[in-house]
C-alpha atoms as a PDB file:
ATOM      1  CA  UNK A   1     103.285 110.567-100.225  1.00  0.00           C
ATOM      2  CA  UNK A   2     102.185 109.614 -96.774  1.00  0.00           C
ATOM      3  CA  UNK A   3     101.582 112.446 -94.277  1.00  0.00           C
ATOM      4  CA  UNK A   4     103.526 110.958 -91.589  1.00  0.00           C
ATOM      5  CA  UNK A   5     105.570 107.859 -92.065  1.00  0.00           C
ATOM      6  CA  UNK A   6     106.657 107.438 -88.747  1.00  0.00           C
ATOM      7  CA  UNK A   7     104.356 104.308 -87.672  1.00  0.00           C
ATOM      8  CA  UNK A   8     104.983 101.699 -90.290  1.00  0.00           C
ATOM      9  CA  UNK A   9     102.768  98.124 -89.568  1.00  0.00           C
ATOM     10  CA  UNK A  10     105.128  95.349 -91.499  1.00  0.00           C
ATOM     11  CA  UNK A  11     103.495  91.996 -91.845  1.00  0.00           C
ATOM     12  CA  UNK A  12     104.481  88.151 -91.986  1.00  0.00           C
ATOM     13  CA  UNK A  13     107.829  89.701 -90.132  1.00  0.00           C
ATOM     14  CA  UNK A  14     109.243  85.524 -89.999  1.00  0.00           C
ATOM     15  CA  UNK A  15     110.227  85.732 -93.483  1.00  0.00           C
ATOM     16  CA  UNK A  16     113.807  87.319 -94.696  1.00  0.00           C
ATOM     17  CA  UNK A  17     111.633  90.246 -96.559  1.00  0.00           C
ATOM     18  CA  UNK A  18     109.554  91.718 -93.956  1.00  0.00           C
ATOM     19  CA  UNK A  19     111.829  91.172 -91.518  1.00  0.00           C
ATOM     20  CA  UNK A  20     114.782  93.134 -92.861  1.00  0.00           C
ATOM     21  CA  UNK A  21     111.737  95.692 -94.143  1.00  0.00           C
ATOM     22  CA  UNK A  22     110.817  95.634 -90.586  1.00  0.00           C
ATOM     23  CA  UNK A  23     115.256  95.764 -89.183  1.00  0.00           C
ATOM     24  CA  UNK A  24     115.769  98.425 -91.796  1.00  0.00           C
ATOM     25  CA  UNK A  25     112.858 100.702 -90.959  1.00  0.00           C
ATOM     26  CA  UNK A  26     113.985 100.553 -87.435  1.00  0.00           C
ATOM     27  CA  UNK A  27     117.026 101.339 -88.037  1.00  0.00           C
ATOM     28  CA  UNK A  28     115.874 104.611 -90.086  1.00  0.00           C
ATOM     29  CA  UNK A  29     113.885 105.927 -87.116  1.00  0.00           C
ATOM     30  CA  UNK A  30     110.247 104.655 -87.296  1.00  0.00           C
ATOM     31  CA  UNK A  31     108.092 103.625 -84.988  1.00  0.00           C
ATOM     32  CA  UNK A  32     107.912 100.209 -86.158  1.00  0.00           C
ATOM     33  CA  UNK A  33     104.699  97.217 -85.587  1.00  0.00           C
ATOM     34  CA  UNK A  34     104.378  93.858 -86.310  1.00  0.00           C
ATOM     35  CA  UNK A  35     101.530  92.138 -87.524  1.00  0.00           C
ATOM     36  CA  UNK A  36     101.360  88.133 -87.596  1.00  0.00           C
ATOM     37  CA  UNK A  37      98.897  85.538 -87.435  1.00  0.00           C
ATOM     38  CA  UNK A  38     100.436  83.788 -84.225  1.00  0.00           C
ATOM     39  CA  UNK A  39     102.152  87.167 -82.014  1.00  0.00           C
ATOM     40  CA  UNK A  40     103.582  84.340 -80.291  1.00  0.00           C
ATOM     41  CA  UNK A  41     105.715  83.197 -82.899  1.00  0.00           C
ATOM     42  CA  UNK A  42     109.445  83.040 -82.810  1.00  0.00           C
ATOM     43  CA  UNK A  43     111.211  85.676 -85.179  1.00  0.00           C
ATOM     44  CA  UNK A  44     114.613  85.873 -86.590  1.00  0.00           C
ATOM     45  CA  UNK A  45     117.190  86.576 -83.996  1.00  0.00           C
ATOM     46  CA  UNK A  46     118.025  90.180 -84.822  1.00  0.00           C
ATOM     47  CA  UNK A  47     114.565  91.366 -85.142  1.00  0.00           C
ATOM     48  CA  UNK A  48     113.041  89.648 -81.881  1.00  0.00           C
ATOM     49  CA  UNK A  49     115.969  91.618 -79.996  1.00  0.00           C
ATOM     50  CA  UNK A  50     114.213  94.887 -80.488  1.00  0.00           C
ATOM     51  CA  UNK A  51     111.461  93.550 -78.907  1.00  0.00           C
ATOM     52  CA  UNK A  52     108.770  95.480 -80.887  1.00  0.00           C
ATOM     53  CA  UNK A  53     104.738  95.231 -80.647  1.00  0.00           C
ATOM     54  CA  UNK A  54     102.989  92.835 -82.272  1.00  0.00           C
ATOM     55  CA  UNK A  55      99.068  92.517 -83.360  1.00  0.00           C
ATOM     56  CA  UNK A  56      97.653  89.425 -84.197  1.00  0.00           C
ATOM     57  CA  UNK A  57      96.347  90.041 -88.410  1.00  0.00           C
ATOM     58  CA  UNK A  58      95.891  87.900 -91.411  1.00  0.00           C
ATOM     59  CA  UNK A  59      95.576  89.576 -94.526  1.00  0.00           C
ATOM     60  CA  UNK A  60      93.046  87.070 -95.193  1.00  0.00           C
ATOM     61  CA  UNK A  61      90.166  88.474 -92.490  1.00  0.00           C
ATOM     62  CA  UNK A  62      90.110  92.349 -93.378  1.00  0.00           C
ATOM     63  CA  UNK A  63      88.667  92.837 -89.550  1.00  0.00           C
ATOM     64  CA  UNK A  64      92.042  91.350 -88.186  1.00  0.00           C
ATOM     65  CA  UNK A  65      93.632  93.575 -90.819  1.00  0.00           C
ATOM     66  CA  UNK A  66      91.634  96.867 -89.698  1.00  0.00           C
ATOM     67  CA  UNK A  67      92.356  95.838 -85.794  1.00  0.00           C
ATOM     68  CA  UNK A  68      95.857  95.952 -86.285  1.00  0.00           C
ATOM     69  CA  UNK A  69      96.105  99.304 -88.186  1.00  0.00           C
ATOM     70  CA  UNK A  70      94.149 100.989 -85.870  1.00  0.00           C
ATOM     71  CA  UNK A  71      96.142  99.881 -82.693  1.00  0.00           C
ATOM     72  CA  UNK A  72      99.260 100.450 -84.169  1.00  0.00           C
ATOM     73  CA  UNK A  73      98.645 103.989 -85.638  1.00  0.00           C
ATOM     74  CA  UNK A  74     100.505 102.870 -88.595  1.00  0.00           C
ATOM     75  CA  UNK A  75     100.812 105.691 -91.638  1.00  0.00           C
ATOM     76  CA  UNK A  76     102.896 102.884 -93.629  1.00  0.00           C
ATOM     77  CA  UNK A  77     102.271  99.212 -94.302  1.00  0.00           C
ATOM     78  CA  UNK A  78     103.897  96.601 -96.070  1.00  0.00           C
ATOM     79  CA  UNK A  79     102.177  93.521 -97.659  1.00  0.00           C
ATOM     80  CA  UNK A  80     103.115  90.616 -99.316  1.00  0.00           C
ATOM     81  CA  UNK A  81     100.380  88.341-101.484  1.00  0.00           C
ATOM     82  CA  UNK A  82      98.191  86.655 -99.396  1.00  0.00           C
ATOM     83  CA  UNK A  83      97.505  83.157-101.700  1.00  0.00           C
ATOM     84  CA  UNK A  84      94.203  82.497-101.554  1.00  0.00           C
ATOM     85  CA  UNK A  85      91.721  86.099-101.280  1.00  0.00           C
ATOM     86  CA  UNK A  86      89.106  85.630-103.265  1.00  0.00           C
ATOM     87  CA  UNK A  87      88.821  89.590-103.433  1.00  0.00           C
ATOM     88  CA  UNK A  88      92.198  89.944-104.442  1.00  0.00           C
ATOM     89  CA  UNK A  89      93.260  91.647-101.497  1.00  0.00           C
ATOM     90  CA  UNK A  90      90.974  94.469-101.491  1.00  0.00           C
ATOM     91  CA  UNK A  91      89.168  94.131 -98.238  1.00  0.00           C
ATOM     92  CA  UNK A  92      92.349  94.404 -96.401  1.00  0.00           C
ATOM     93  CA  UNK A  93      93.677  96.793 -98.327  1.00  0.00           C
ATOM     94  CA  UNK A  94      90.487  98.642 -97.491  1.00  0.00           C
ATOM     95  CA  UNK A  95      90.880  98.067 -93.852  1.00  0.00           C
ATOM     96  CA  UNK A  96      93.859  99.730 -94.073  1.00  0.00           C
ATOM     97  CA  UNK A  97      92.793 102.660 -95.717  1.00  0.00           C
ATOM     98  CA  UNK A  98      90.021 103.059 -93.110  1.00  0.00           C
ATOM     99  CA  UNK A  99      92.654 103.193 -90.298  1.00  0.00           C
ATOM    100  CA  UNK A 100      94.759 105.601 -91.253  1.00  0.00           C
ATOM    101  CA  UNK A 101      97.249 104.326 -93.332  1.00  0.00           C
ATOM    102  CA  UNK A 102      97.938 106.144 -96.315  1.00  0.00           C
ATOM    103  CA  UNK A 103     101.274 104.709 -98.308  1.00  0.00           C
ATOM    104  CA  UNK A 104     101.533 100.631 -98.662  1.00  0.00           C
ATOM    105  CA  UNK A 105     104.893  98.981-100.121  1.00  0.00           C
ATOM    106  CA  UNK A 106     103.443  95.620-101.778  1.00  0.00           C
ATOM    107  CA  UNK A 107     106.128  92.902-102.337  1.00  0.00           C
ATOM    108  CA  UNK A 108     105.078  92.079-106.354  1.00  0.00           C
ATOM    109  CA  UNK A 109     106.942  89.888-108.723  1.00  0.00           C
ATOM    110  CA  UNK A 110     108.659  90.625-111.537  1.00  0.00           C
ATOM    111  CA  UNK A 111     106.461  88.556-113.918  1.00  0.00           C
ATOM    112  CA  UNK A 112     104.366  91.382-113.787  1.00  0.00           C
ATOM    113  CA  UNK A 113     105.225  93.516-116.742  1.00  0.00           C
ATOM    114  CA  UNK A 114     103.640  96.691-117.505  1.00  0.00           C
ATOM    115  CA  UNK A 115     100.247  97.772-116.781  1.00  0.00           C
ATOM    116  CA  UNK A 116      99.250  95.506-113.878  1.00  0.00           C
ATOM    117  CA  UNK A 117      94.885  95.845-115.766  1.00  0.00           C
ATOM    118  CA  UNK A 118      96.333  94.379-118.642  1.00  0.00           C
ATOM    119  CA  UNK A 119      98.179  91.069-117.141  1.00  0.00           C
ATOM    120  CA  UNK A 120      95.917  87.950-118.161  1.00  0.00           C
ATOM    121  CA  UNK A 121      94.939  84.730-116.236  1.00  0.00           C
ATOM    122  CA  UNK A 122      97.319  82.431-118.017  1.00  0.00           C
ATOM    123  CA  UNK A 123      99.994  83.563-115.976  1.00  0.00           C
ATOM    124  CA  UNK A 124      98.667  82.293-112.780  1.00  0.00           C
ATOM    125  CA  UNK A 125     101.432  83.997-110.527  1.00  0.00           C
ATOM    126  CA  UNK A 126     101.612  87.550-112.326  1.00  0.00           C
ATOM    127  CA  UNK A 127      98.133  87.680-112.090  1.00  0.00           C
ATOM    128  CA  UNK A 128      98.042  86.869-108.587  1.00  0.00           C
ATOM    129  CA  UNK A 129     100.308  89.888-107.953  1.00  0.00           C
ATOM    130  CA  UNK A 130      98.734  92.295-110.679  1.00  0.00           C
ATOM    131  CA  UNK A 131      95.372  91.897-109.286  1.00  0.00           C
ATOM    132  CA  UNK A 132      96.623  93.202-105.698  1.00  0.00           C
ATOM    133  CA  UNK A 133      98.452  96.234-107.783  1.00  0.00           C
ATOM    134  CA  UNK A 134      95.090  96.940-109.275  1.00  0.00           C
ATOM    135  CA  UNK A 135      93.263  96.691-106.143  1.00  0.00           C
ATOM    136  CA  UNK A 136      95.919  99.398-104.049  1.00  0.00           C
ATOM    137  CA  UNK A 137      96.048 101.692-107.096  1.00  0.00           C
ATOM    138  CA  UNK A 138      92.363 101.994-106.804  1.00  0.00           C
ATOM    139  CA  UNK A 139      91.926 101.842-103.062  1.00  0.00           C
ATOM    140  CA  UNK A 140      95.044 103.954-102.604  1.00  0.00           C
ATOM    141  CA  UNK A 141      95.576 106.088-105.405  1.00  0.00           C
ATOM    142  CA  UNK A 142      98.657 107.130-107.624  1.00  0.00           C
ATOM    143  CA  UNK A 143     101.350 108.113-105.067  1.00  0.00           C
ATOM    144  CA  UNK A 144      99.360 105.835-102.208  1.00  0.00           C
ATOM    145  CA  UNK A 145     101.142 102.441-103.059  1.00  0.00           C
ATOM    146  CA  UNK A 146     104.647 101.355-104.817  1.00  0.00           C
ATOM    147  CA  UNK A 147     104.663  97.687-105.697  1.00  0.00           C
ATOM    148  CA  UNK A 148     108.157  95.980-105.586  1.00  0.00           C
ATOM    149  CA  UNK A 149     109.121  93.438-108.253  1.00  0.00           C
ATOM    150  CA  UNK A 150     112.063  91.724-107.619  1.00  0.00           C
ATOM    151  CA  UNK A 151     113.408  88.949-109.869  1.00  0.00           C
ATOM    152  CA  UNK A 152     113.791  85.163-108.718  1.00  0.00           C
ATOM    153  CA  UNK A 153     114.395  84.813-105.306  1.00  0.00           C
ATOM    154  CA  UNK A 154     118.656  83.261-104.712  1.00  0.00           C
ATOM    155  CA  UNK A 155     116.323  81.668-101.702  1.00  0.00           C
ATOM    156  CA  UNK A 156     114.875  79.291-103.985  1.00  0.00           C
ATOM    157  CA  UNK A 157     117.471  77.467-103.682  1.00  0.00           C
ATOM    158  CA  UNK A 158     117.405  76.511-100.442  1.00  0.00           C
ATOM    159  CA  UNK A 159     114.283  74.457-101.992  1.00  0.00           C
ATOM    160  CA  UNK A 160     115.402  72.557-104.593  1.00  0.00           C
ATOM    161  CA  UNK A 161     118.827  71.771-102.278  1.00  0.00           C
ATOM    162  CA  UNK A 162     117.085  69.098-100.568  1.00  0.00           C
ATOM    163  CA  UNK A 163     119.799  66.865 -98.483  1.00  0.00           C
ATOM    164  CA  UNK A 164     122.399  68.694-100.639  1.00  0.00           C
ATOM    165  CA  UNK A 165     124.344  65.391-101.228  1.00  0.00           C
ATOM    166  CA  UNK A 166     126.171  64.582-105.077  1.00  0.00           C
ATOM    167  CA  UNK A 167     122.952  65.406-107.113  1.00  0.00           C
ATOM    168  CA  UNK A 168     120.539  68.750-106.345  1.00  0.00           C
ATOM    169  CA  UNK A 169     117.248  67.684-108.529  1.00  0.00           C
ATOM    170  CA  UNK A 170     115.129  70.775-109.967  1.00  0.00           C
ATOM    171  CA  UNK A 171     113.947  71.557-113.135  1.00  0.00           C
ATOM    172  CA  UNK A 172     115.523  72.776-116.116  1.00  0.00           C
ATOM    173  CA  UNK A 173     119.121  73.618-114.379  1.00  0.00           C
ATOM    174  CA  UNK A 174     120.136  75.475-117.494  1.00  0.00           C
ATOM    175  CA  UNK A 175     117.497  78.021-117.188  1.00  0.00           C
ATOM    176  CA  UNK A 176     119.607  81.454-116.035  1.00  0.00           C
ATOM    177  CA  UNK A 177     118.403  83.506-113.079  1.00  0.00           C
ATOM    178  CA  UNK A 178     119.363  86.725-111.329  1.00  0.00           C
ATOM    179  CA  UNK A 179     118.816  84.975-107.842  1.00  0.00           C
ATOM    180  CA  UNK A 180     118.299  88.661-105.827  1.00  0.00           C
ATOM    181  CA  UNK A 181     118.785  88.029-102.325  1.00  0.00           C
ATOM    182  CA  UNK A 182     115.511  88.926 -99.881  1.00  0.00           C
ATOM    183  CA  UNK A 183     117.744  90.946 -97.931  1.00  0.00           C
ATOM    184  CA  UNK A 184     118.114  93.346-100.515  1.00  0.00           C
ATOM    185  CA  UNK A 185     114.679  93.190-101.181  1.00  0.00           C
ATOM    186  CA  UNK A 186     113.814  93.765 -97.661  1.00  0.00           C
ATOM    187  CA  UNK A 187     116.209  96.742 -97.262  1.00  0.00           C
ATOM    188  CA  UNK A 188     114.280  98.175-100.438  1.00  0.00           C
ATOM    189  CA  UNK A 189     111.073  97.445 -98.921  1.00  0.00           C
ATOM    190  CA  UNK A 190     112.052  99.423 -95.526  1.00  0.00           C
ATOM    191  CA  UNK A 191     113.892 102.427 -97.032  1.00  0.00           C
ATOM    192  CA  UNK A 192     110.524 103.191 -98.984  1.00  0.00           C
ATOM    193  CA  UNK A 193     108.168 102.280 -96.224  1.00  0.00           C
ATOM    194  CA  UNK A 194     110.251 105.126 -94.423  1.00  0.00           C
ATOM    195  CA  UNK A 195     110.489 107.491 -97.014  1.00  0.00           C
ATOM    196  CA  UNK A 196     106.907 106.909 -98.273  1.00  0.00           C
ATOM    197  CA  UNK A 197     107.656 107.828-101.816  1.00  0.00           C
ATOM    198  CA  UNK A 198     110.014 106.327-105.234  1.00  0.00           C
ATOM    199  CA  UNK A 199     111.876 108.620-106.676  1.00  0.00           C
ATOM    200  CA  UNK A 200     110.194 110.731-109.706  1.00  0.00           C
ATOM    201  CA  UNK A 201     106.550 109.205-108.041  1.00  0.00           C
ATOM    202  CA  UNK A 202     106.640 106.033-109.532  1.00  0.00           C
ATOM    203  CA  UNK A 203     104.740 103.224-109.130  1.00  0.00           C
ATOM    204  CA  UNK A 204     106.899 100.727-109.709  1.00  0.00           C
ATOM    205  CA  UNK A 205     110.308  99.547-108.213  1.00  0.00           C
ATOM    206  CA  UNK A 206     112.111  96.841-110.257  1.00  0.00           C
ATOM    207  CA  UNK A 207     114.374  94.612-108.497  1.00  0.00           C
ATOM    208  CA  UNK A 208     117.452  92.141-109.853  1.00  0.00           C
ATOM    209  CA  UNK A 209     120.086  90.134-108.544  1.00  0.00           C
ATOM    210  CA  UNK A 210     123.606  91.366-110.399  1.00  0.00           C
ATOM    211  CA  UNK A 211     124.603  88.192-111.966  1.00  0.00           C
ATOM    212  CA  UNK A 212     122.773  86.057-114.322  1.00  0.00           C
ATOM    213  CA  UNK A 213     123.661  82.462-114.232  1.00  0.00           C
ATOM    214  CA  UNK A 214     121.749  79.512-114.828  1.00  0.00           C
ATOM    215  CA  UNK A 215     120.268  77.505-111.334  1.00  0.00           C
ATOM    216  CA  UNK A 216     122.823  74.835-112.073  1.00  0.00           C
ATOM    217  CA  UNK A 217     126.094  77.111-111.669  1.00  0.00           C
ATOM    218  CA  UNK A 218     124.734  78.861-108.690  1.00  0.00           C
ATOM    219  CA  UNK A 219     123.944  75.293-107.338  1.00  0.00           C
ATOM    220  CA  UNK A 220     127.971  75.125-108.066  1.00  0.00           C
ATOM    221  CA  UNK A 221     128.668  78.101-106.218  1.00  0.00           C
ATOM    222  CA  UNK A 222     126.716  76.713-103.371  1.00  0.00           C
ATOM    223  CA  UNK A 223     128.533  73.617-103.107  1.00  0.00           C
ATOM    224  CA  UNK A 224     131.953  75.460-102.892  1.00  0.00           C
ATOM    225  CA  UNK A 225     130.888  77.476-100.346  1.00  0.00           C
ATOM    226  CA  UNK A 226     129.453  74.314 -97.980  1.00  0.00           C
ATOM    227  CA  UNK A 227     132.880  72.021 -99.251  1.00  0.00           C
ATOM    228  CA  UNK A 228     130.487  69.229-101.471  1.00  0.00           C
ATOM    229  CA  UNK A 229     130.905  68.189-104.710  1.00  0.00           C
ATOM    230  CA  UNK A 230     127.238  68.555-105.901  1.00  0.00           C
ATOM    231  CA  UNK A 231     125.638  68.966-109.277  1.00  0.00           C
ATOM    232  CA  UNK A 232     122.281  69.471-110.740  1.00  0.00           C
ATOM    233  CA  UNK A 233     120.174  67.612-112.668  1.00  0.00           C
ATOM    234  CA  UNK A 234     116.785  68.461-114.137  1.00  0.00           C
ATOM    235  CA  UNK A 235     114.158  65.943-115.077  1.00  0.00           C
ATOM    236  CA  UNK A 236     113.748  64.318-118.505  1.00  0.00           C
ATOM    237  CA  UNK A 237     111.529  65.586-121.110  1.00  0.00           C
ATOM    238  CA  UNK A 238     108.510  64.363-120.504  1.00  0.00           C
ATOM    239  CA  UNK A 239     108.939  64.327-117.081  1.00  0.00           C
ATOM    240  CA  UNK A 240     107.074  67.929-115.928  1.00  0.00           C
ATOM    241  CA  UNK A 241     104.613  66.612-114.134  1.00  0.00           C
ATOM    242  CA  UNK A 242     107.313  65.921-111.372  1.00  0.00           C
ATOM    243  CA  UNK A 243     108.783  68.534-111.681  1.00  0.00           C
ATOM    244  CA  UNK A 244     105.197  70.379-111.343  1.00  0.00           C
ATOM    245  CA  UNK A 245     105.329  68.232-107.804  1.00  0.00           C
ATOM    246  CA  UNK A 246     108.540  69.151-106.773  1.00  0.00           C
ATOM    247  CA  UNK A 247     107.550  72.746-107.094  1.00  0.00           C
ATOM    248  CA  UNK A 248     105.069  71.731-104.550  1.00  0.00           C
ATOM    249  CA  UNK A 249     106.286  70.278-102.653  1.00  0.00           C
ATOM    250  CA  UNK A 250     109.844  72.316-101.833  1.00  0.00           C
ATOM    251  CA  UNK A 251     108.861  75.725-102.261  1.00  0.00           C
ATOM    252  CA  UNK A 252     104.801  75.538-101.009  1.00  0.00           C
ATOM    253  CA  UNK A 253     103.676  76.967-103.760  1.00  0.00           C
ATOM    254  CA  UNK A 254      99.984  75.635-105.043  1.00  0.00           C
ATOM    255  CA  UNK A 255     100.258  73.826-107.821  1.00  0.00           C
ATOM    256  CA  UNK A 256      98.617  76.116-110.514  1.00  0.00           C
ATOM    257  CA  UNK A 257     101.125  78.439-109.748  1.00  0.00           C
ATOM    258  CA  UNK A 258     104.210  75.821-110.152  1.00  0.00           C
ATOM    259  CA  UNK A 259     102.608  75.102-113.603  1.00  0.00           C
ATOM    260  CA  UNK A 260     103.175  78.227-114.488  1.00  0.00           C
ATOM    261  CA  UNK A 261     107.103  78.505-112.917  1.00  0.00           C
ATOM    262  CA  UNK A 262     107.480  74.877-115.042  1.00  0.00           C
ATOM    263  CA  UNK A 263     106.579  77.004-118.214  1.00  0.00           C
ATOM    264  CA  UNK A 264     108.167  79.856-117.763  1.00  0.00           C
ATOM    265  CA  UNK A 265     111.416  77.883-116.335  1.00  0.00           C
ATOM    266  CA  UNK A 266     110.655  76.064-119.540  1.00  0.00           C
ATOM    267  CA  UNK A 267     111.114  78.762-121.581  1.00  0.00           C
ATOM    268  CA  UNK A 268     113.548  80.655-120.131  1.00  0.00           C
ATOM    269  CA  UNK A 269     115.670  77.923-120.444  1.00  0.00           C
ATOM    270  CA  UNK A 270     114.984  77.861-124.527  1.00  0.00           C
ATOM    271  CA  UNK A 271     116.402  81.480-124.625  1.00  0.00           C
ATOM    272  CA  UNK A 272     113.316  83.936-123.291  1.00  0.00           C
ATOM    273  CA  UNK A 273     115.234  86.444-121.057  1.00  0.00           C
ATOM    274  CA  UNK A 274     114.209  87.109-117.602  1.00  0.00           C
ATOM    275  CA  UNK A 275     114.635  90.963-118.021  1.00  0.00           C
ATOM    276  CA  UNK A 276     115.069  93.200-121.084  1.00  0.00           C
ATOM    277  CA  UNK A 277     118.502  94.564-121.172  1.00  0.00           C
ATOM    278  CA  UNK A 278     117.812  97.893-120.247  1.00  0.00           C
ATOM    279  CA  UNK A 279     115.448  96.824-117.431  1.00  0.00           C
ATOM    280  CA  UNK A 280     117.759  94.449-116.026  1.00  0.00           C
ATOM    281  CA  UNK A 281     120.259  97.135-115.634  1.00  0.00           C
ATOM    282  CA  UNK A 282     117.457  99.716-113.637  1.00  0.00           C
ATOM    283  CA  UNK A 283     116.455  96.618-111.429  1.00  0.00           C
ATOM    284  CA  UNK A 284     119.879  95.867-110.409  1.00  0.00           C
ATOM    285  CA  UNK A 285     120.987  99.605-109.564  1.00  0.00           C
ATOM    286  CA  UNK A 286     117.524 100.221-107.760  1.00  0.00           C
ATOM    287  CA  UNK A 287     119.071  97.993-104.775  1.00  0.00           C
ATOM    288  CA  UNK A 288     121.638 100.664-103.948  1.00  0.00           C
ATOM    289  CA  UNK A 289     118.985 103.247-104.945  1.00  0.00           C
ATOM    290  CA  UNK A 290     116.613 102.704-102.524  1.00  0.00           C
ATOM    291  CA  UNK A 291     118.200 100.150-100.455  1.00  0.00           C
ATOM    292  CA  UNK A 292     121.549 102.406 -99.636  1.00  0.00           C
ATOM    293  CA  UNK A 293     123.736  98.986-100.441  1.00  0.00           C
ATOM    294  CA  UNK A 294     125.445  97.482-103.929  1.00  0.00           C
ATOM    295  CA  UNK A 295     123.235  94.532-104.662  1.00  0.00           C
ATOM    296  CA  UNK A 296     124.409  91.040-103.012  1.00  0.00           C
ATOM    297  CA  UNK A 297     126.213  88.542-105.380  1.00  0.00           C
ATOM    298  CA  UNK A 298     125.319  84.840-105.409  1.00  0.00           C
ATOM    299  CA  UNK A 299     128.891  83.971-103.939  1.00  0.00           C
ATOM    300  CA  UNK A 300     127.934  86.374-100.895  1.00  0.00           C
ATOM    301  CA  UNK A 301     124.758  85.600-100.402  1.00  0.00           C
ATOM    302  CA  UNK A 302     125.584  81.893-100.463  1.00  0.00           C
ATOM    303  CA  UNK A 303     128.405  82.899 -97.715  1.00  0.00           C
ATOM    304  CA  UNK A 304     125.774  84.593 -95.646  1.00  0.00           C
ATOM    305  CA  UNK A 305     123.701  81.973 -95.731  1.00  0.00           C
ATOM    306  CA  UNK A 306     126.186  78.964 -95.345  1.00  0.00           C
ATOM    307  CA  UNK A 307     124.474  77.235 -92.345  1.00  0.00           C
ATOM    308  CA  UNK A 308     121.322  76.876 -93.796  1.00  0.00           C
ATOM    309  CA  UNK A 309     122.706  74.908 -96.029  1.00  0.00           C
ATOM    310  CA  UNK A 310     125.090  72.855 -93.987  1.00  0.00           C
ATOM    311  CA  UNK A 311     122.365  71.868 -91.677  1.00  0.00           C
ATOM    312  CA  UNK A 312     120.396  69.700 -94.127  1.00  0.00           C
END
């Protein structure tokens, strides 16, 4: 548990995570920073009202990363995975360390199952997120770090909803999702930021949407909630290799990685479940938990989120 939580340093604040983490932290009474590669980029409307500091970081140049911390004071920072660190992470993470701060909240994935040493390579994106777990638990220590693994993101589909017209193309529409809205996630992220601690110590925090449905019905839902008649349509077999592209192309995601989402959305999709039974139900409640607020439904989120997809 951090010493004083009061200065928290949230990066990549333009995405929905960091910056509800960064609106919810606020709103709990820290001090809160902002650290971005361009300080002169535009943030979502609610945050930029607050007007808070900003330090230019990437969590790719630890001296950036060490700059930042030190300016800001911060006890409390949250990361996401930097794509890309050949060290994992760890030179940031111990730039961090040597300014001050003393609890991180990582934004991990779900994929990640168990003991974060024992996740292998042929998992591209769990291993991507383990290896950062590994790195904070030794930089930072058992009760320095909670990593957050939240299920599959209901953003996604803003990805694969292209112009949104008759047919939505993405692979294997069948496969069923918990589609866990970032908000939720970012609420989560801020609430523990604050408090600097989990519940019982742990090192872990589970996160899942409430509903599972395959990508195809919540495509459905989505189209109700804009007023088109749209359906989805996966590729044929054969066919992953464009669907691998897709991946790349829609959600920016380097194409080892979408390999790996084609496999697993493969297999899902034959009957592997997403969460264990029991799991699922701890991820779900852990969004009111720590996060103070019932976890968002697809049909609300897709509400909330209505002009996004209207405007393409």
């Amino acid at each position: 548990m951090a010493s004083n939580n009061n200065n928290i340093l949230i990066f990549s604040p333009t995405g929905s995570v960091a910056s509800t983490a960064a609106l919810t932290a606020s709103s709990l009474g820290a001090t809160v920073h902002l650290a971005m590669r361009d300080p002169a980029r535009a943030l979502p409307t609610p945050l930029s009202a607050l007007n808070l500091p900003r330090h230019k970081a990437d969590l790719l140049s630890p001296a950036t990363v060490l700059a930042a911390a030190t300016a800001s004071n911060a006890k409390t920072a949250f990361l996401y995975l930097a794509f890309g660190a050949p060290d994992h992470m760890r030179g940031a993470a111990e730039a961090l360390k040597q300014a001050g701060v003393e609890f991180v909240v990582f934004l991990s994935s779900s994929s990640v199952k168990g003991d974060p040493a024992a996740v292998g390579m042929e998992d591209f994106i769990a291993w991507q997120h383990a290896r950062v777990e590994v790195v904070l638990r030794e930089v930072f220590g058992k009760g320095g770090y909670v990593a957050v693994r939240p299920g599959y993101f209901a953003s996604n589909l803003l990805g694969w909803w292209g112009e949104g017209k008759g047919v939505v193309k993405m692979p294997y529409p069948e496969a069923r999702f918990d589609f866990v809205a970032p908000g939720d996630i970012g609420r989560v992220c801020g609430g523990l930021a604050v408090k600097g601690e989990t519940e019982g110590g742990e090192a872990v925090v589970l996160l899942a949407g409430p509903q599972l449905i395959s990508q195809g019905e919540a495509v459905g839902v989505v189209g109700r909630v804009v007023g088109r008649e749209v359906v989805a349509e996966g590729f044929a077999e054969g066919e992953d290799e464009a669907a691998v592209q897709l991946v790349v192309e829609r959600l920016g995601m380097p194409e080892a990685g979408a390999r790996v989402l084609i496999n697993g959305f493969k297999a899902i999709a034959g009957g592997a479940e997403v969460f264990e039974k029991e799991e699922y139900a701890v991820a779900v409640a852990n969004i009111e938990k720590y996060g103070g607020k019932k976890a968002t439904g697809i049909q609300e989120w897709a509400e909330e989120n209505k002009d996004k997809f209207v405007r393409v």
